[in-house]
N, C-alpha and C. Protein backbone atom coordinates (compact mmCIF):
# COMPACT_ATOMS: atom_id res chain seq x y z
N UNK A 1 19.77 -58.71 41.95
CA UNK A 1 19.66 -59.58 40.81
C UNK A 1 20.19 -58.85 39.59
N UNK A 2 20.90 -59.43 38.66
CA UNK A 2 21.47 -58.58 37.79
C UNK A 2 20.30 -58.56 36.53
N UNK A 3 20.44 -57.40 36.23
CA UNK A 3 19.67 -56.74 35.15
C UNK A 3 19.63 -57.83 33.83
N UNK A 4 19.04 -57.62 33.07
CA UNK A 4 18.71 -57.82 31.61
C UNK A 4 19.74 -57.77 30.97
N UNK A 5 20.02 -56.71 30.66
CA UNK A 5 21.27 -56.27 29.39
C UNK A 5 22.71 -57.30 30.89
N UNK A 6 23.05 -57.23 31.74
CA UNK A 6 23.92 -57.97 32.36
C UNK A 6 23.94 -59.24 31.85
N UNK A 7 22.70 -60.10 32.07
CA UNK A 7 22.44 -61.35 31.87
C UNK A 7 22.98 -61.86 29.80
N UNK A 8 22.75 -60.36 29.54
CA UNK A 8 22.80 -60.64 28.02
C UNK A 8 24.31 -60.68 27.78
N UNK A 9 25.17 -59.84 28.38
CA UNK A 9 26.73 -59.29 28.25
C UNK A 9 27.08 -60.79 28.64
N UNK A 10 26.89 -61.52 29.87
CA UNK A 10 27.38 -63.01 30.26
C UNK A 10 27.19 -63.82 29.34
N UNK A 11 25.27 -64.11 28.70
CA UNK A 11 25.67 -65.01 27.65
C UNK A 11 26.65 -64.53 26.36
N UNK A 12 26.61 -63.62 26.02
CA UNK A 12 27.63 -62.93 24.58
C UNK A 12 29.34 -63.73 25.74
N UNK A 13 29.81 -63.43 26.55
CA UNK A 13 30.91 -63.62 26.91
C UNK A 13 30.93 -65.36 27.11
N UNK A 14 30.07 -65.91 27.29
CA UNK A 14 29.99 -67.39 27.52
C UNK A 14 30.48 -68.02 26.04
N UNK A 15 29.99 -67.30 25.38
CA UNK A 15 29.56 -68.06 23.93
C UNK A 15 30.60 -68.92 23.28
N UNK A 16 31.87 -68.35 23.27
CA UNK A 16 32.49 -68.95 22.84
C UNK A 16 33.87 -69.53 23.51
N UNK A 17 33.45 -70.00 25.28
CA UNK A 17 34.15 -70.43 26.40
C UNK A 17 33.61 -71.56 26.17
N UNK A 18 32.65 -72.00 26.13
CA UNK A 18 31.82 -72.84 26.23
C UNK A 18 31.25 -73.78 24.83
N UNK A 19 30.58 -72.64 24.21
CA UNK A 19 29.99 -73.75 22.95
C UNK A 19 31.12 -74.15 22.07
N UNK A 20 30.35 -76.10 21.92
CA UNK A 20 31.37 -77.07 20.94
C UNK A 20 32.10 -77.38 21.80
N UNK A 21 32.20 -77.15 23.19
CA UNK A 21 33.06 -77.90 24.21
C UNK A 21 32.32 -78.84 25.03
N UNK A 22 32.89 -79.59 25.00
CA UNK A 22 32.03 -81.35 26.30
C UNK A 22 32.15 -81.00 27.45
N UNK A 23 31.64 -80.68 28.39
CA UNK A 23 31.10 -80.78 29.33
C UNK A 23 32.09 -82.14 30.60
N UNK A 24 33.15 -81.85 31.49
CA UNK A 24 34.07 -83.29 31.53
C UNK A 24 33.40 -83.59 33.00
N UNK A 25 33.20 -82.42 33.83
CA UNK A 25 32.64 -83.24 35.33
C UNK A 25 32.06 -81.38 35.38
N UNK A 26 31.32 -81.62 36.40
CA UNK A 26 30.47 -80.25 37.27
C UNK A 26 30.72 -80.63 38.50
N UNK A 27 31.63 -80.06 39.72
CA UNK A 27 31.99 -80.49 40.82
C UNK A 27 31.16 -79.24 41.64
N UNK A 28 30.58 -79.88 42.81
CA UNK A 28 30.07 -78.28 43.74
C UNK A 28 29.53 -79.35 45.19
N UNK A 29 29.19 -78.40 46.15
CA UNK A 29 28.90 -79.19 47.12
C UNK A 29 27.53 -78.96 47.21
N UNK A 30 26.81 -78.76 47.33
CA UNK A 30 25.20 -78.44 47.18
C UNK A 30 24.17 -78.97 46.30
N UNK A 31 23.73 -80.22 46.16
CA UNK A 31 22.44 -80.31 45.55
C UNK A 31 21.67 -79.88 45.38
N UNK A 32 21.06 -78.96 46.69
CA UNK A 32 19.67 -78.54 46.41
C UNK A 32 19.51 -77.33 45.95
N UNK A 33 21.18 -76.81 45.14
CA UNK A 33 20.98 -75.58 44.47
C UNK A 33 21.37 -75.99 43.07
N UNK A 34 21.91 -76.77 43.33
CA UNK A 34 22.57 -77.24 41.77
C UNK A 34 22.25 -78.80 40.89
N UNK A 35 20.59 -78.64 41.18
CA UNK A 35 19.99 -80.48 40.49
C UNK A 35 20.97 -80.82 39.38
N UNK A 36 20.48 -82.25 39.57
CA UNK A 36 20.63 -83.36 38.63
C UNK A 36 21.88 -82.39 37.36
N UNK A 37 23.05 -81.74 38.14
CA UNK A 37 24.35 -81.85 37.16
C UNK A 37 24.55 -82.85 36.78
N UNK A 38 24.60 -84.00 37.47
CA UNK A 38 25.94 -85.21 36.91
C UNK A 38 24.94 -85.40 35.33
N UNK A 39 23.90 -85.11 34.91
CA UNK A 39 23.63 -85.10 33.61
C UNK A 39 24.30 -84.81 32.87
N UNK A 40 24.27 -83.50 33.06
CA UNK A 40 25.58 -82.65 31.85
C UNK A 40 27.08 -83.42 31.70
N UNK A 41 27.60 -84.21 32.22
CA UNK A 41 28.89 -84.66 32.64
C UNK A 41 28.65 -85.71 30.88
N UNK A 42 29.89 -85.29 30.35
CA UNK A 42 30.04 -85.99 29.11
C UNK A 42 29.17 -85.30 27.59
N UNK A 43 28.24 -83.99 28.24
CA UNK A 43 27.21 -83.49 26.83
C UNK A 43 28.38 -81.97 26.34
N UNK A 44 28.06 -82.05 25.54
CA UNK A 44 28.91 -81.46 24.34
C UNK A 44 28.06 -79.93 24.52
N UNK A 45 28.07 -78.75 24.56
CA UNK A 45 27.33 -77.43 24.80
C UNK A 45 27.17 -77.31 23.10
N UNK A 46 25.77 -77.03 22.78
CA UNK A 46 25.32 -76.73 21.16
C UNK A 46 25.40 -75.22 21.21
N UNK A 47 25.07 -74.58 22.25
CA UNK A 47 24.85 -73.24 22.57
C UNK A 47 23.99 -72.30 23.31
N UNK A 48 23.89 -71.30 23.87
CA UNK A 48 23.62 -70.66 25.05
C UNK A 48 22.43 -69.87 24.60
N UNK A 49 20.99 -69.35 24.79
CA UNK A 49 20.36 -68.84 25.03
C UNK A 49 19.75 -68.27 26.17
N UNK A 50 19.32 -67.03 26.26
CA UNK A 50 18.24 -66.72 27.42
C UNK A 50 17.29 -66.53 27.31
N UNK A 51 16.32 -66.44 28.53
CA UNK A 51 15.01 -66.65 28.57
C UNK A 51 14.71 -66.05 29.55
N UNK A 52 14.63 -64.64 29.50
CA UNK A 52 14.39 -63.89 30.86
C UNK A 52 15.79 -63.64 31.74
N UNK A 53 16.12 -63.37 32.65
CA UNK A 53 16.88 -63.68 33.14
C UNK A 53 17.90 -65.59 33.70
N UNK A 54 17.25 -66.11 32.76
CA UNK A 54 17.67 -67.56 33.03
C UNK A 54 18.64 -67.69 31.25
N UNK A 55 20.10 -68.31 31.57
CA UNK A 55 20.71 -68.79 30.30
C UNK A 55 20.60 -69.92 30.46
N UNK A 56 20.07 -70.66 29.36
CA UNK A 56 19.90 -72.00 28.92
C UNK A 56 21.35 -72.38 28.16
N UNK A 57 21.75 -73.70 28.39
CA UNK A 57 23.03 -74.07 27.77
C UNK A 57 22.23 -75.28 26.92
N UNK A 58 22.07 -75.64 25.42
CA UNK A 58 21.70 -76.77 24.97
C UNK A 58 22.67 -77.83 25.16
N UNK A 59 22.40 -78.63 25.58
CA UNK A 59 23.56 -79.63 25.59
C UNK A 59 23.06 -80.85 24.24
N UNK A 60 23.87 -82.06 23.70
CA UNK A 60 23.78 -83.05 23.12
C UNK A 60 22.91 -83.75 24.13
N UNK A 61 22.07 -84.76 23.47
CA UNK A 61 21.25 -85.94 23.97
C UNK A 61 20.07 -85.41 24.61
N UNK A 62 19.37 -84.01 24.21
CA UNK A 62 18.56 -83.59 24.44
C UNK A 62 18.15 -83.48 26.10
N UNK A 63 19.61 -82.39 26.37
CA UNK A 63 19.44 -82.04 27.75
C UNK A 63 19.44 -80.70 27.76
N UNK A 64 19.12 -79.65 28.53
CA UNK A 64 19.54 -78.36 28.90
C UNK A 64 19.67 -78.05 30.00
N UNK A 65 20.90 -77.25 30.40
CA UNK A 65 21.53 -76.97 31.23
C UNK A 65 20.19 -75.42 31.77
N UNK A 66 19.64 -75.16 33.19
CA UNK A 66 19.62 -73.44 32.94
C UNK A 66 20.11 -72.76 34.33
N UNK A 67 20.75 -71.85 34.01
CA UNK A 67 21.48 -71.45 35.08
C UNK A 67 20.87 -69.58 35.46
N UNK A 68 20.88 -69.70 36.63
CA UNK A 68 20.03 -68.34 37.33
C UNK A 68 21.31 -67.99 38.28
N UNK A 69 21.68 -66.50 37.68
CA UNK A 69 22.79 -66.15 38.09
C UNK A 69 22.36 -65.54 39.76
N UNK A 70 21.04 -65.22 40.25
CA UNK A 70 20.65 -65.10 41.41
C UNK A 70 21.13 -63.30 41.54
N UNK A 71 21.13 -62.93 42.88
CA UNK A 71 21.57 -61.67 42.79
C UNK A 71 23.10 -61.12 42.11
N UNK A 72 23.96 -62.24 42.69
CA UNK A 72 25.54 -61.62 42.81
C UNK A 72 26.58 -62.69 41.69
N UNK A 73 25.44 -63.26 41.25
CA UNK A 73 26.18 -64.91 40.61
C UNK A 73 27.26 -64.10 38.93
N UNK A 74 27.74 -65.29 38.78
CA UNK A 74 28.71 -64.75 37.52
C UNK A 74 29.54 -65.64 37.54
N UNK A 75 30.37 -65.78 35.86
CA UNK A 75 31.49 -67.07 35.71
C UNK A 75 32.64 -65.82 35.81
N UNK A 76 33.59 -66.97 36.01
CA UNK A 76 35.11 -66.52 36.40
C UNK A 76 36.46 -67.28 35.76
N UNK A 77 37.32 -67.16 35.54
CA UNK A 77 38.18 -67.93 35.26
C UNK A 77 39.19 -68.01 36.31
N UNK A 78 38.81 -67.74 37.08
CA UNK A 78 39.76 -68.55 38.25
C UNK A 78 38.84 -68.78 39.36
N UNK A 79 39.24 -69.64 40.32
CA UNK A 79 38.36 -69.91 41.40
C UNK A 79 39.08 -68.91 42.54
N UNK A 80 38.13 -68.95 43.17
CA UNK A 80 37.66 -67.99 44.66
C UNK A 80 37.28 -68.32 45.77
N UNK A 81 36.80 -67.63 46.56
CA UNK A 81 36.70 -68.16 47.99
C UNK A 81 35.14 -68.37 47.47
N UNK A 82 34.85 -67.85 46.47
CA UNK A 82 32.90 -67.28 46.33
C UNK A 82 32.69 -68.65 45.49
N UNK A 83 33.48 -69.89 44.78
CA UNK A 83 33.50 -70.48 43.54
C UNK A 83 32.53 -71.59 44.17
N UNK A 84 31.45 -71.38 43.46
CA UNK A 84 30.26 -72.95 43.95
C UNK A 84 30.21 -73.94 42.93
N UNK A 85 30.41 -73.59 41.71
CA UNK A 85 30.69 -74.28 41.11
C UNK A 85 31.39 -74.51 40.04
N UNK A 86 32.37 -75.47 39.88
CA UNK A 86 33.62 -75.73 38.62
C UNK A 86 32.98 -76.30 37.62
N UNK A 87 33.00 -75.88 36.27
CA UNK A 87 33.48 -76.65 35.13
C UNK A 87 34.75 -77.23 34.25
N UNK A 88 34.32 -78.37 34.45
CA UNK A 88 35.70 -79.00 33.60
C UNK A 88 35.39 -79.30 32.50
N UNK A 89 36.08 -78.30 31.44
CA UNK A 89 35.72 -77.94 29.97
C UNK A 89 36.99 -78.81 29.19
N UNK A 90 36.68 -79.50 28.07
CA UNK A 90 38.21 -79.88 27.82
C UNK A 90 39.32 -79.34 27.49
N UNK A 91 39.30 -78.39 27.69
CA UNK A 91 40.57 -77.29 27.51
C UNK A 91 40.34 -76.01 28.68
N UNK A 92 39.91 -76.16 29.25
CA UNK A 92 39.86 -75.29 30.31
C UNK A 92 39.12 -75.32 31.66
N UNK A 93 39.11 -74.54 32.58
CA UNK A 93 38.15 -74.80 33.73
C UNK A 93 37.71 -73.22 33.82
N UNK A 94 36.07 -73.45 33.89
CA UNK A 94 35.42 -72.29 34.17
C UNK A 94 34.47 -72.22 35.79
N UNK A 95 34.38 -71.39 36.29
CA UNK A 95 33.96 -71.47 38.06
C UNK A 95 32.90 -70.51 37.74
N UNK A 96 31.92 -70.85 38.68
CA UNK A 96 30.45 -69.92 38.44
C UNK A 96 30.87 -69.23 40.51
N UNK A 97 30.82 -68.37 40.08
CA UNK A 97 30.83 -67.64 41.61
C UNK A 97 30.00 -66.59 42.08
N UNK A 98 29.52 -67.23 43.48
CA UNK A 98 28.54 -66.81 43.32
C UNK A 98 28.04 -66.29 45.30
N UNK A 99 28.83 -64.91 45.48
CA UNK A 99 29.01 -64.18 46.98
C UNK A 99 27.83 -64.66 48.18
N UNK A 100 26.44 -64.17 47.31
CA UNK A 100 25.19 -64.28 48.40
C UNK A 100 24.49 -65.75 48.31
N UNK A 101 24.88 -66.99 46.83
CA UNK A 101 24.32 -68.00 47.20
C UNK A 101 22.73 -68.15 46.56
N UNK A 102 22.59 -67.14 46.06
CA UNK A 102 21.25 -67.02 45.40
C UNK A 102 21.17 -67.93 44.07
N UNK A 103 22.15 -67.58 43.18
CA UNK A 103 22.43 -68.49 42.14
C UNK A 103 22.19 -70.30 41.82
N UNK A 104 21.11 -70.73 40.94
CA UNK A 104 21.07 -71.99 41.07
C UNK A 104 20.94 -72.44 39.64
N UNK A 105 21.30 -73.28 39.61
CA UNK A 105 21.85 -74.61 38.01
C UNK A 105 20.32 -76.27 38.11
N UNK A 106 19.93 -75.94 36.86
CA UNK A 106 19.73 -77.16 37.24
C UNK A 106 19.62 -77.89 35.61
N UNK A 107 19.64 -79.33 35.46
CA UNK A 107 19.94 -79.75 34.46
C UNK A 107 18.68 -80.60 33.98
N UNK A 108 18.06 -80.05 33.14
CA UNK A 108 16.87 -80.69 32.47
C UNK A 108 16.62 -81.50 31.04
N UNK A 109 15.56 -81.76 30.50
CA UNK A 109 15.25 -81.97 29.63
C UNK A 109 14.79 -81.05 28.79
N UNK A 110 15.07 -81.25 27.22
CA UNK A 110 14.88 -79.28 26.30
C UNK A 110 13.41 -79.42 26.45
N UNK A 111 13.32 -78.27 26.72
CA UNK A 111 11.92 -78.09 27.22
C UNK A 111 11.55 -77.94 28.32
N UNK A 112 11.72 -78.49 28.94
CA UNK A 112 11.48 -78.41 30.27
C UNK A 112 11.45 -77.71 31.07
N UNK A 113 12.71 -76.48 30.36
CA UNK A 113 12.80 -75.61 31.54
C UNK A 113 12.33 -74.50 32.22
N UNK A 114 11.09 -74.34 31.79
CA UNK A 114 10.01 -73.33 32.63
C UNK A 114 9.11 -74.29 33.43
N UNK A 115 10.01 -75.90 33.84
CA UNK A 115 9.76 -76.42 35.61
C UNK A 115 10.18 -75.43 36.36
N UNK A 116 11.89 -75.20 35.71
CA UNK A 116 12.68 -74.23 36.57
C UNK A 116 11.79 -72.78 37.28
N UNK A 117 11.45 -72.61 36.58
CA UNK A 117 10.84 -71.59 37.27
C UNK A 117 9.58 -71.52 38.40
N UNK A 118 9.02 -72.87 38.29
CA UNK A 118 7.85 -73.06 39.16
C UNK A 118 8.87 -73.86 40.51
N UNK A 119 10.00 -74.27 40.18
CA UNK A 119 10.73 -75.32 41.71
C UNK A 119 10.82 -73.75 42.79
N UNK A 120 10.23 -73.72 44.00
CA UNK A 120 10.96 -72.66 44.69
C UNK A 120 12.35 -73.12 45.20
N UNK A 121 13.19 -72.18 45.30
CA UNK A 121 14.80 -72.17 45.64
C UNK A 121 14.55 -72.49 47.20
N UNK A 122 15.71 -73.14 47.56
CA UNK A 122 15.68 -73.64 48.94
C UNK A 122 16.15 -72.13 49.89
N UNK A 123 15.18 -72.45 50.88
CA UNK A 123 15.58 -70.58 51.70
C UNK A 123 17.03 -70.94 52.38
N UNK A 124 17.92 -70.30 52.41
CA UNK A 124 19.41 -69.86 52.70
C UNK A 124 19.46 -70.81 54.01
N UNK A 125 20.49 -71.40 54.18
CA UNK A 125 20.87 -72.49 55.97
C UNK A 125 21.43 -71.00 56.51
């Protein structure tokens, strides 16, 4: 699982990939690691905080994104054999990749997101 100060270096590097950009589709094959995305699809990113090892993305219309980079997880700008999940940013595409699969997204309501932490993660197929 990546450290503290790691988790902190990703949001500082997110910050300005991301915030003030809309949100255009979240494509991935997995639900039960990556809830209720199609929320985010169309919300505008206000900006990125963390909360422990979890970065929260605020989105418009009072949603938040929080994403748990898991052991090996991390964004990329290009996709990979490891890429679970794409963002389509309006000026760019960003890929969350993520080797062992530990990594999970899920898209809430502000506030909400210390559910995230009580859902247990689905054990590995």
């Amino acid at each position: 699982m990546p450290e503290l100060p790691e988790v902190e270096t990703t949001r500082r590097k997110l910050l300005p990939l991301f915030v003030g950009k809309r949100l255009l589709q979240l494509e991935h094959r997995d639900p039960r690691r990556y809830r209720h995305t199609e929320r985010a699809e169309g919300q505008r990113v206000e900006g990125i905080r963390r909360r422990g090892k979890f970065l929260l993305f605020a989105l418009t219309e009072g949603w938040e994104m929080v994403v748990h980079l898991g052991m090996t997880g991390g964004f990329r700008l290009e996709r990979s054999p490891h890429t679970r999940v794409a963002f389509q940013l309006e000026d760019r595409e960003i890929f969350f990749h993520d080797p062992r699969r530990f990594g999970r997204i899920w898209v809430v309501r502000k506030g909400d997101s210390f559910v995230c932490y009580l859902i247990a993660p689905p054990r590995p197929s």
